[in-house]
C-alpha atoms as a PDB file:
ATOM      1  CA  UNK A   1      14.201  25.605   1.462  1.00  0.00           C
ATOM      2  CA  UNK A   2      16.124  28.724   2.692  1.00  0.00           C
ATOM      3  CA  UNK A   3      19.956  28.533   3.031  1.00  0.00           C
ATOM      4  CA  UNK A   4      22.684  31.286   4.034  1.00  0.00           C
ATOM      5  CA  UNK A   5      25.871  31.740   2.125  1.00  0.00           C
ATOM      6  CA  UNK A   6      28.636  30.967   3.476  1.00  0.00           C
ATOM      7  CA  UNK A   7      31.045  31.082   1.018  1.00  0.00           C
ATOM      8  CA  UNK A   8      32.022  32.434  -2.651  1.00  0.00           C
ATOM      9  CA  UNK A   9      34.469  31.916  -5.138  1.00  0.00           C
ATOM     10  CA  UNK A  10      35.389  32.274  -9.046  1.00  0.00           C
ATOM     11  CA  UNK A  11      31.530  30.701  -9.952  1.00  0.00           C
ATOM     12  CA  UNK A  12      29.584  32.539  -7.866  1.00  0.00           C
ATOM     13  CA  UNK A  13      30.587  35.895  -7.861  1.00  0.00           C
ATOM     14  CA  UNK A  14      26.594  37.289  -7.729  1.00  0.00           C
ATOM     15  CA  UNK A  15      26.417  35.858  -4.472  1.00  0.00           C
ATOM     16  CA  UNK A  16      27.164  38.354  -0.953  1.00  0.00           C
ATOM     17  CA  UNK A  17      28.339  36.123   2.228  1.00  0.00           C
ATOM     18  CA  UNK A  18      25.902  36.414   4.417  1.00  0.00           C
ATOM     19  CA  UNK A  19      23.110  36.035   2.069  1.00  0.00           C
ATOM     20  CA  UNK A  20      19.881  34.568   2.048  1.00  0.00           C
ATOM     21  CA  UNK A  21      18.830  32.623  -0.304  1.00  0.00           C
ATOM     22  CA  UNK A  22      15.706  30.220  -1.372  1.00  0.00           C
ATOM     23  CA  UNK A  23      16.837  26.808  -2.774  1.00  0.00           C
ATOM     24  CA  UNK A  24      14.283  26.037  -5.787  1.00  0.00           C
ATOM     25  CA  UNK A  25      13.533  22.174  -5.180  1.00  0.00           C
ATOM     26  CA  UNK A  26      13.759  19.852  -8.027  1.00  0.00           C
ATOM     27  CA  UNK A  27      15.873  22.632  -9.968  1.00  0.00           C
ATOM     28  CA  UNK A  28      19.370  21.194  -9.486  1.00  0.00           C
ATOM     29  CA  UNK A  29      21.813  20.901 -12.306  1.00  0.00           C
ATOM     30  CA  UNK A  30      25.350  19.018 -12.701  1.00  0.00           C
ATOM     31  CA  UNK A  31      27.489  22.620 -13.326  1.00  0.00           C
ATOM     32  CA  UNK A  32      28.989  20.864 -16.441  1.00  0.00           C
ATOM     33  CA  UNK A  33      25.921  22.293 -17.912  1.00  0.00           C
ATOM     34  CA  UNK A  34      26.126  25.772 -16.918  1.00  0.00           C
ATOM     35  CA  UNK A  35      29.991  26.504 -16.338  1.00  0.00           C
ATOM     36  CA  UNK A  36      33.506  25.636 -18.005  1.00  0.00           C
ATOM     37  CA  UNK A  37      34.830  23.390 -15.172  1.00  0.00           C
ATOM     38  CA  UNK A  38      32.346  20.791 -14.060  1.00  0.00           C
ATOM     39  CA  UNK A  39      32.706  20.666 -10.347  1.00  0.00           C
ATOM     40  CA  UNK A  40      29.355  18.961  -9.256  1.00  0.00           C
ATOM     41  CA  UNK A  41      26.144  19.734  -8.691  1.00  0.00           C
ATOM     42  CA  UNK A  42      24.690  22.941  -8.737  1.00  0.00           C
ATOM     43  CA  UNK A  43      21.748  24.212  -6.759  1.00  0.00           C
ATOM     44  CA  UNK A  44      19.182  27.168  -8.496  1.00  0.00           C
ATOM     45  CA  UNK A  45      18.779  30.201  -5.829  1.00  0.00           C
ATOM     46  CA  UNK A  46      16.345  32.950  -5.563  1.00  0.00           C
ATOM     47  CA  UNK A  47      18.074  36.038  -4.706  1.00  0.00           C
ATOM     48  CA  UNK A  48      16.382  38.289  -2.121  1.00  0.00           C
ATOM     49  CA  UNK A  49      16.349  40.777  -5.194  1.00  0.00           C
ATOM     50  CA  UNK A  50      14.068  38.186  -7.211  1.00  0.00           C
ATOM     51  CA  UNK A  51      16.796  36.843  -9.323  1.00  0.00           C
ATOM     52  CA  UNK A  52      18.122  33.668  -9.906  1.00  0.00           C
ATOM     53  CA  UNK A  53      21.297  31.979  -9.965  1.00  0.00           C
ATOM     54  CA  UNK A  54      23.214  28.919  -9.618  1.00  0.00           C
ATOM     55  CA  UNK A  55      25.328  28.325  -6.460  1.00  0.00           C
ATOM     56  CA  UNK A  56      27.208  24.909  -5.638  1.00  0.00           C
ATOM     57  CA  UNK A  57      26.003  23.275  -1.974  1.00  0.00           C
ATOM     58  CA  UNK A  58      29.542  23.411  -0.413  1.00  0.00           C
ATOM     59  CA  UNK A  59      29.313  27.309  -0.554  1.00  0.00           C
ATOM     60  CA  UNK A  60      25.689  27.504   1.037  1.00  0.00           C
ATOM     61  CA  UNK A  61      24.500  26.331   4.357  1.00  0.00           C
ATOM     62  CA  UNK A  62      21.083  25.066   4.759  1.00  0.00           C
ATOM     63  CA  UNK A  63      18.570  26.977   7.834  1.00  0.00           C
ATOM     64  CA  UNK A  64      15.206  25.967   8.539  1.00  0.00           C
ATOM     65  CA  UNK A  65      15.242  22.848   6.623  1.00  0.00           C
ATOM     66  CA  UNK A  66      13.623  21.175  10.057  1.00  0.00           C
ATOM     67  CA  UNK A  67      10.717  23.110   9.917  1.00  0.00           C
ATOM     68  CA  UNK A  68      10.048  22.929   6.747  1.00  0.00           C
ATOM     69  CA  UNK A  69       9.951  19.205   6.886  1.00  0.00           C
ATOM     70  CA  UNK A  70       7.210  19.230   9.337  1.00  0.00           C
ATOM     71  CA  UNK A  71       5.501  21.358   7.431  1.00  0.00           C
ATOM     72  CA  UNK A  72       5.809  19.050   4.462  1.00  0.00           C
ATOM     73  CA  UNK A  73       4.200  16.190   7.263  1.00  0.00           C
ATOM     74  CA  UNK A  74       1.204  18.675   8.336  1.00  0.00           C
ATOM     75  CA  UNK A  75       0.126  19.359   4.973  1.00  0.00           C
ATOM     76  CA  UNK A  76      -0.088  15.391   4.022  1.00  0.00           C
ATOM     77  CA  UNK A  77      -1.375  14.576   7.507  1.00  0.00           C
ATOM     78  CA  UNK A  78      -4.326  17.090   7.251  1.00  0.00           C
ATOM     79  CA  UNK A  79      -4.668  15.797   3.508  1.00  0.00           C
ATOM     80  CA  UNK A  80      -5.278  12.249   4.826  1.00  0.00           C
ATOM     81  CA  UNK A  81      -7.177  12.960   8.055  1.00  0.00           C
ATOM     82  CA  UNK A  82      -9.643  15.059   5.822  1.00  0.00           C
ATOM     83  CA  UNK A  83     -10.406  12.584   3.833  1.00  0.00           C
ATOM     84  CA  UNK A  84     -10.832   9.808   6.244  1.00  0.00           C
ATOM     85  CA  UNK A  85     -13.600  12.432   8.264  1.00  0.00           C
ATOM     86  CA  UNK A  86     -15.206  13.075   4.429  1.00  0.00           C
ATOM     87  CA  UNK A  87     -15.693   9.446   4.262  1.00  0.00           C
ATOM     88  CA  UNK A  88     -16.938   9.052   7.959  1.00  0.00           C
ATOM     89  CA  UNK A  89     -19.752  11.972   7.381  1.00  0.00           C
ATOM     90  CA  UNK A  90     -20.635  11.164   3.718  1.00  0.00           C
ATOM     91  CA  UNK A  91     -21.038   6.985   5.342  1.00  0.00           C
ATOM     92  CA  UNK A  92     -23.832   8.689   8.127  1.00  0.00           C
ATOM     93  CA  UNK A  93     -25.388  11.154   5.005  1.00  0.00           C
ATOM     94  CA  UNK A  94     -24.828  13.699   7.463  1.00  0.00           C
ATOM     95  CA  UNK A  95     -24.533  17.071   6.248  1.00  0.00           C
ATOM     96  CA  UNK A  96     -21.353  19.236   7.044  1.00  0.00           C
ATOM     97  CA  UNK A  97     -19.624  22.703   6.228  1.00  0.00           C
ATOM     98  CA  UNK A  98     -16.468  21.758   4.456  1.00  0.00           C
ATOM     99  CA  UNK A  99     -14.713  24.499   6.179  1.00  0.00           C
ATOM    100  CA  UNK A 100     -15.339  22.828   9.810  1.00  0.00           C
ATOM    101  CA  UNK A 101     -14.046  19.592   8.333  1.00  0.00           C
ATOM    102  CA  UNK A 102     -11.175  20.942   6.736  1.00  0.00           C
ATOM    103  CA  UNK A 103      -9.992  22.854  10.408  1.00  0.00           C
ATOM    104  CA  UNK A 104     -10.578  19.799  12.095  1.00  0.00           C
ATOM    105  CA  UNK A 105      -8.388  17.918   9.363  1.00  0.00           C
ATOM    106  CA  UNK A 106      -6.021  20.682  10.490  1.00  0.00           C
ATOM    107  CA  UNK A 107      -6.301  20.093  14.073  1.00  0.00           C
ATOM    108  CA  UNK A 108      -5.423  16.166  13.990  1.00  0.00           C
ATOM    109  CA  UNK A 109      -2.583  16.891  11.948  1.00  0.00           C
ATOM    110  CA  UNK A 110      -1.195  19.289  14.373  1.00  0.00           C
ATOM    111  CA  UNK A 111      -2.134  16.593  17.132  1.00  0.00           C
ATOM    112  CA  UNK A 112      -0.179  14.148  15.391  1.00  0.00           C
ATOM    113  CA  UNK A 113       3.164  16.354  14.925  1.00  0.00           C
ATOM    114  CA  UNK A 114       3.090  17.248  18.439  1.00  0.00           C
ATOM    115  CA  UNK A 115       3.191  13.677  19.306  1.00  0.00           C
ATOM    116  CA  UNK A 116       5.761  12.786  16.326  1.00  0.00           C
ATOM    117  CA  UNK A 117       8.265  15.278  18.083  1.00  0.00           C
ATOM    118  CA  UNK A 118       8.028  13.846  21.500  1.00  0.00           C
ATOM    119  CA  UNK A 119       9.262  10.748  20.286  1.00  0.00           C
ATOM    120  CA  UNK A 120      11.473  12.346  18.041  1.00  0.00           C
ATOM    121  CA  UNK A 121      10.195  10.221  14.587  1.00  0.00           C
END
């Protein structure tokens, strides 16, 4: 997840306003841990120079966290819809390319997004 940073103060001096930045998921940590005064959690960023550092959610802003939730819902949708056509062919003993499956797999997913946003799910 990408975010922008909007702010900077004592803690997060490495940081440039205006900065983008990738959030590492599941690499949060309560700042206790990592600085003198707790003040909450604490979020791990790449650095566009490939570095990492900590920065604290109220000083970053979060962009294109949308899109990468659909993305998230593509990959599982063309996980499941590829495995639902495997079992269909492998029921007949018909004999496929893997690759056609798999872009078909690809194809419902998109299917299914593009009605998910109409109804705004």
């Amino acid at each position: 997840m990408k975010a922008k940073v909007i702010g900077k103060d004592y803690y997060t001096t490495d940081f440039e306003v205006g900065e983008v930045v990738e959030i590492m998921k599941g690499m949060e940590t309560d700042t206790a841990d990592i600085w003198n005064a707790p003040i909450g959690k604490a979020w791990l960023c790449k650095k566009q120079d490939g570095t990492f550092r900590y920065n604290i959610p109220l000083n970053l802003q979060i962009i294109e966290a949308e899109e990468e939730h659909w993305q998230d819902v593509r990959e599982r949708a063309a996980i499941a819809a590829m495995q639902g056509i495997m079992n269909f062919f492998e029921s007949i003993e018909y004999k496929y390319k893997k690759e056609t499956i798999a872009k078909l797999a690809v194809e419902q997913a998109d299917a299914l997004i593009k009605q998910l946003k109409k109804k705004k799910i």
